[in-house]
Protein backbone atom coordinates (compact mmCIF):
# COMPACT_ATOMS: atom_id res chain seq x y z
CA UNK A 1 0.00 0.00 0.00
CA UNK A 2 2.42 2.51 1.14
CA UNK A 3 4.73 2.65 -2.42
CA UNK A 4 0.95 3.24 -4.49
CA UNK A 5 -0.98 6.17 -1.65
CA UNK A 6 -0.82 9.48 -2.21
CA UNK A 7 -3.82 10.86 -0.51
CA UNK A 8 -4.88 9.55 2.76
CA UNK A 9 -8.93 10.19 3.54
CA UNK A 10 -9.84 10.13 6.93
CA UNK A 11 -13.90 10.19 8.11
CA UNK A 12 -14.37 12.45 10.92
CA UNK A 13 -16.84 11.54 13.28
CA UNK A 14 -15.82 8.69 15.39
CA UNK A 15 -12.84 7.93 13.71
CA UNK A 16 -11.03 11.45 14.42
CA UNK A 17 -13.17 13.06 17.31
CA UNK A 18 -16.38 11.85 19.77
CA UNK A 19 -19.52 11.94 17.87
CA UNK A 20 -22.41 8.94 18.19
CA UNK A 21 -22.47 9.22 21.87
CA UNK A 22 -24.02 12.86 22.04
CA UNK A 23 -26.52 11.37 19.89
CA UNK A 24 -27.16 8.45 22.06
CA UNK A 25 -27.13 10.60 25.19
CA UNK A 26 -29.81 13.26 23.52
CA UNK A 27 -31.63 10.25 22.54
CA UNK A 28 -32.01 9.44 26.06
CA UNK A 29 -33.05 12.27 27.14
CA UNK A 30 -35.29 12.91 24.13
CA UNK A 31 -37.09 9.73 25.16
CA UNK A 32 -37.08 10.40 28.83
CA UNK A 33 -39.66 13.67 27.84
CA UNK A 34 -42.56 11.29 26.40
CA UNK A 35 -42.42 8.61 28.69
CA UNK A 36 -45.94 9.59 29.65
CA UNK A 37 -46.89 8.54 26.13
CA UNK A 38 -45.12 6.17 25.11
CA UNK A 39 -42.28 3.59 26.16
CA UNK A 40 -38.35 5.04 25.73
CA UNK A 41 -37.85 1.89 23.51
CA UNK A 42 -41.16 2.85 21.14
CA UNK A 43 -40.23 6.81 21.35
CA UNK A 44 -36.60 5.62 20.03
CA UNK A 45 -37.73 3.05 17.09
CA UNK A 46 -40.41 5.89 15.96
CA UNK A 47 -37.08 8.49 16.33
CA UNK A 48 -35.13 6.14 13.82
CA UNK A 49 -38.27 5.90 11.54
CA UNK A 50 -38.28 9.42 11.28
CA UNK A 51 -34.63 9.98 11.08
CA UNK A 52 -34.63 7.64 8.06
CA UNK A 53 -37.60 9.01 6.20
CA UNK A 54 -35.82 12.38 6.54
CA UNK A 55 -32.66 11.68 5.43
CA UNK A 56 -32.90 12.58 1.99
CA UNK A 57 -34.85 15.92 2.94
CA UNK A 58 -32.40 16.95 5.73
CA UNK A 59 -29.47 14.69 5.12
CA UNK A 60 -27.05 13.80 7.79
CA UNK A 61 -26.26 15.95 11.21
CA UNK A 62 -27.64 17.68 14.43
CA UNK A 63 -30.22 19.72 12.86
CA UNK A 64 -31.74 17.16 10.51
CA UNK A 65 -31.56 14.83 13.91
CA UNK A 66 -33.61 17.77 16.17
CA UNK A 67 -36.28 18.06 13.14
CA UNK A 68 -36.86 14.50 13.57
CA UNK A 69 -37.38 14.69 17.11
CA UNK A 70 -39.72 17.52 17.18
CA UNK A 71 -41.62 15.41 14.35
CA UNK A 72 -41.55 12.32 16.57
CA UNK A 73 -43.04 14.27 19.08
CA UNK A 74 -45.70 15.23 17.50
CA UNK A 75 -46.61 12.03 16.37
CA UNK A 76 -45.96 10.11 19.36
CA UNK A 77 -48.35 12.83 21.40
CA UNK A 78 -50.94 13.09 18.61
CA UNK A 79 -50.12 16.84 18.48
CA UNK A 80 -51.31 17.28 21.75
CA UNK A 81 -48.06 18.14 23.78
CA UNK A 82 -47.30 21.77 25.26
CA UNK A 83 -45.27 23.50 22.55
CA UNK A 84 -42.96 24.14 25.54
CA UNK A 85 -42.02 20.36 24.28
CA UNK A 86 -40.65 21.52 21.28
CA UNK A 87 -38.93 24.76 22.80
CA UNK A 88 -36.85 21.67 25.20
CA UNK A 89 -36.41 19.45 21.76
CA UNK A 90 -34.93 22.42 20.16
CA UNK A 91 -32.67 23.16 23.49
CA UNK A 92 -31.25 19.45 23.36
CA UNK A 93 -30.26 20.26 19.76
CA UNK A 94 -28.21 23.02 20.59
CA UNK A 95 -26.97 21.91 23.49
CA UNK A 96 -25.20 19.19 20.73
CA UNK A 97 -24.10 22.11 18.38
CA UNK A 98 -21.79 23.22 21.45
CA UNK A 99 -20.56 20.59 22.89
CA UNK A 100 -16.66 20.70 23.25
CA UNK A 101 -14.24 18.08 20.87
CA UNK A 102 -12.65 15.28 22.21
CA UNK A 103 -10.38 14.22 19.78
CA UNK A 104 -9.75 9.89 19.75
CA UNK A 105 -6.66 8.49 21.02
CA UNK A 106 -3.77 8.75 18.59
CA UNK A 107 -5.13 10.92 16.10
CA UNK A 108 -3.12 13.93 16.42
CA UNK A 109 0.52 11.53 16.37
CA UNK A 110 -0.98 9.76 13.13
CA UNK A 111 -1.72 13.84 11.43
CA UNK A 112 1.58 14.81 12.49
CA UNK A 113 3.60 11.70 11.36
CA UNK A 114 1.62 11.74 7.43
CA UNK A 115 1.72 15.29 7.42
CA UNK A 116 3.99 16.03 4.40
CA UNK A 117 4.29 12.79 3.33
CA UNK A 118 0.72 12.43 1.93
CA UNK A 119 -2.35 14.66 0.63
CA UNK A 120 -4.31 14.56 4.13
CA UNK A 121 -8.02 14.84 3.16
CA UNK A 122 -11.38 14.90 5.48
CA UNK A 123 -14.17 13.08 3.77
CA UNK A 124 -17.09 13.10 6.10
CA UNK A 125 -20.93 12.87 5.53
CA UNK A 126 -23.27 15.63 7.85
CA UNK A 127 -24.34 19.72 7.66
CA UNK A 128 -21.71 21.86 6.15
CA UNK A 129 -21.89 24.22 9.34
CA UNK A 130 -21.65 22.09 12.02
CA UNK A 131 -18.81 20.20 10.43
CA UNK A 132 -17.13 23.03 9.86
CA UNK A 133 -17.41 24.02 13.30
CA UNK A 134 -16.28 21.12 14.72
CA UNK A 135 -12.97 21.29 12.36
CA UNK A 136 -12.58 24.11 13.83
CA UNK A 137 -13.05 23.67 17.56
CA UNK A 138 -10.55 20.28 16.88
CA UNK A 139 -7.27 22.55 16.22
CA UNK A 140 -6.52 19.87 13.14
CA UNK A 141 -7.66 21.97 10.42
CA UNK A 142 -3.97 23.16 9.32
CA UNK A 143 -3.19 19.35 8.52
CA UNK A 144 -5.43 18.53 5.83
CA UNK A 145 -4.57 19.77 2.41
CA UNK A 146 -8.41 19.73 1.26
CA UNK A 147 -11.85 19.07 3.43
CA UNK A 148 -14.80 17.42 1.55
CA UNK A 149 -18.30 17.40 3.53
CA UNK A 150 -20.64 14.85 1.69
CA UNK A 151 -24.12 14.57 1.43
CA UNK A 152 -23.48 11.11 1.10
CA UNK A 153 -20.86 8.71 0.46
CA UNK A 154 -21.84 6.01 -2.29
CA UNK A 155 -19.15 5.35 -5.13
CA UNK A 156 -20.02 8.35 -7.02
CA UNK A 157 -19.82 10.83 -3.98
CA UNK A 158 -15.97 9.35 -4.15
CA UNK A 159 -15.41 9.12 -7.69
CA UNK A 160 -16.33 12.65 -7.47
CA UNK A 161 -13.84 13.45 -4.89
CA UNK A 162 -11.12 11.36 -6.28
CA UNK A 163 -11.59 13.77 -9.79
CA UNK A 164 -11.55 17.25 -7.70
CA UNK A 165 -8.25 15.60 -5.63
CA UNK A 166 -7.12 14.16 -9.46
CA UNK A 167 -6.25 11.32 -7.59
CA UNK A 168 -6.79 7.43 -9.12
CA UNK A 169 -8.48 4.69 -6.83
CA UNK A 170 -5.46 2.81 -6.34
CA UNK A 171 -3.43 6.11 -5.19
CA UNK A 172 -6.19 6.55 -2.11
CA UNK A 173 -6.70 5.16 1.07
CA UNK A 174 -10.09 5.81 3.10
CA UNK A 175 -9.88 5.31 7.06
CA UNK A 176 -13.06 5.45 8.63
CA UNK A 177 -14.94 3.80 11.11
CA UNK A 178 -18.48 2.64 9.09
CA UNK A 179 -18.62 -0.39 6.88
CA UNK A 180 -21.35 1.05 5.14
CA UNK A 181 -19.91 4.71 4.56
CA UNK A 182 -16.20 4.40 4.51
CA UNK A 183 -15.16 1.21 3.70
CA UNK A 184 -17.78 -0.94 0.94
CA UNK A 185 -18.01 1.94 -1.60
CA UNK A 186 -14.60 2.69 -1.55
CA UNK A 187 -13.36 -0.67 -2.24
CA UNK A 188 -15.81 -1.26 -4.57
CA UNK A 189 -14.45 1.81 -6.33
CA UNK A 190 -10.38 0.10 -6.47
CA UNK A 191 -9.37 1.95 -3.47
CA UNK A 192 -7.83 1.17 0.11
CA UNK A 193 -10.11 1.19 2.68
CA UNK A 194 -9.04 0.92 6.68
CA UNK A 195 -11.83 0.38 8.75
CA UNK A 196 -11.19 1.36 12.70
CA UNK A 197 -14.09 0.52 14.70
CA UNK A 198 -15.60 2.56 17.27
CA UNK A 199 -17.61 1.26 20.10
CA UNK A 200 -20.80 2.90 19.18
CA UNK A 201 -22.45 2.68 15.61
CA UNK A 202 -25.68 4.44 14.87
CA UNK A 203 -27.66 1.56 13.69
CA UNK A 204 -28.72 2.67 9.85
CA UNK A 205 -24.58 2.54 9.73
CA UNK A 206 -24.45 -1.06 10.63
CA UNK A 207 -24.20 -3.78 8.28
CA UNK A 208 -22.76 -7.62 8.95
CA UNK A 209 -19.85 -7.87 7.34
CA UNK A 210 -17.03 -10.74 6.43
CA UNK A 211 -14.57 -8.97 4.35
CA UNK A 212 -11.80 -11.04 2.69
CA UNK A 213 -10.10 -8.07 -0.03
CA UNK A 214 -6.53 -7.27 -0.21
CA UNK A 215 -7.18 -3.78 -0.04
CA UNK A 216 -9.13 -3.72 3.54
CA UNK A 217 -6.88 -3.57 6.45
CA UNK A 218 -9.07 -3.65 9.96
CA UNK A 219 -7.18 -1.94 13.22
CA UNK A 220 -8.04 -1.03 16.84
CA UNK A 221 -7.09 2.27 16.94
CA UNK A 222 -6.24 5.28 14.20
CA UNK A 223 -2.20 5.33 14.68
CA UNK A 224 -1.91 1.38 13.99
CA UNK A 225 -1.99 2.70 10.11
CA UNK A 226 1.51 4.12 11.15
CA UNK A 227 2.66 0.51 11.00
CA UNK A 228 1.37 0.65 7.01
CA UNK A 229 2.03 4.18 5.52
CA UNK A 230 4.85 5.32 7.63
């Protein structure tokens, strides 16, 4: 791998800072407010319905995430609830735009050992503003040479990035931490794909998955790909 890469992708959420376990958390709480209408595990499988139907009207992120809250509560309550409801749903949802960035372990040694020695690229899916905020708030903006924020990542959304980078599959590597997103498109596509897990997937991420390719590595943790590219 290392003699053919010359521009290394990373995904950002969950594989270079904290992400799926804000959601999670807001989900709890989120579920906590309409227990008097419904079970937390029925509030969260209508959430998820709603998230999913909405995707391709809000796509991914916070604020796609507090719309589909604020429809699930209407639903769930039969439009019956105080709109002081949605005035809390909405308050949960910010409370998520400002919540600090905790970066993963080994993430800044991995930027700083590549740095220079490949094209460092972000290639993450979610809203342009809140991504760009949380590049921000990170500190690891100076390291990448070019950030791409995706509605989506199927094999065109990459073919379309490999022709802005001018970059051919087998000169890029992907490193991300879903299956679905960062590592089955891209290989399908004649790239490298690393997949480093994180301990919390959201579930329309998750997929069961046997992969037997030479050009899927799998690690523990983000600076094992030292070991490969440095």
């Amino acid at each position: 791998m290392k003699d053919k890469i010359k521009v290394v992708a990373f995904d950002a959420d969950d594989t270079l800072w904290v992400n799926e376990p804000y959601f999670r958390e807001t989900e709890e709480q989120f579920c906590a407010m309409l227990e008097n209408f419904l079970p937390g595990h029925s509030v969260a499988k209508e959430l998820f319905r709603f998230e999913i139907k909405n995707l391709p009207l809000y796509g991914y992120g916070i604020k796609g995430f507090m719309l589909s809250m604020v429809e699930t509560a209407i639903n769930v309550t039969e439009g019956k609830a105080d709109i002081s409801l949605v005035s809390k749903i909405l308050d949960l949802g910010k409370e998520m735009l400002d919540k600090p960035i905790e970066l993963l372990e080994g993430v800044v040694e991995t930027l700083e050992t590549l740095k220079g020695k490949y094209r460092l690229v972000v290639a993450t899916k979610g809203d342009l503003l809140d991504q760009e905020r949380k590049l921000r708030k990170s500190g690891l903006a100076a390291y990448f040479h070019h950030i791409e924020i995706m509605s989506d990542k199927q094999v065109a959304d990459y073919q379309k990035l490999l022709k802005h980078l001018d970059c051919q599959p087998d000169e890029f590597v992907m490193i991300g931490n879903s299956i679905k997103s960062d590592i089955l498109p891209v290989l399908e596509l004649g790239s490298f794909a690393v997949h480093v897990p994180y301990h919390t997937t959201w579930v329309h991420e998750q997929v069961e998955h046997t992969l037997d390719h030479s050009g899927f590595i799998e690690l523990k943790q983000l600076d094992e790909i030292l070991k490969f590219l440095n």
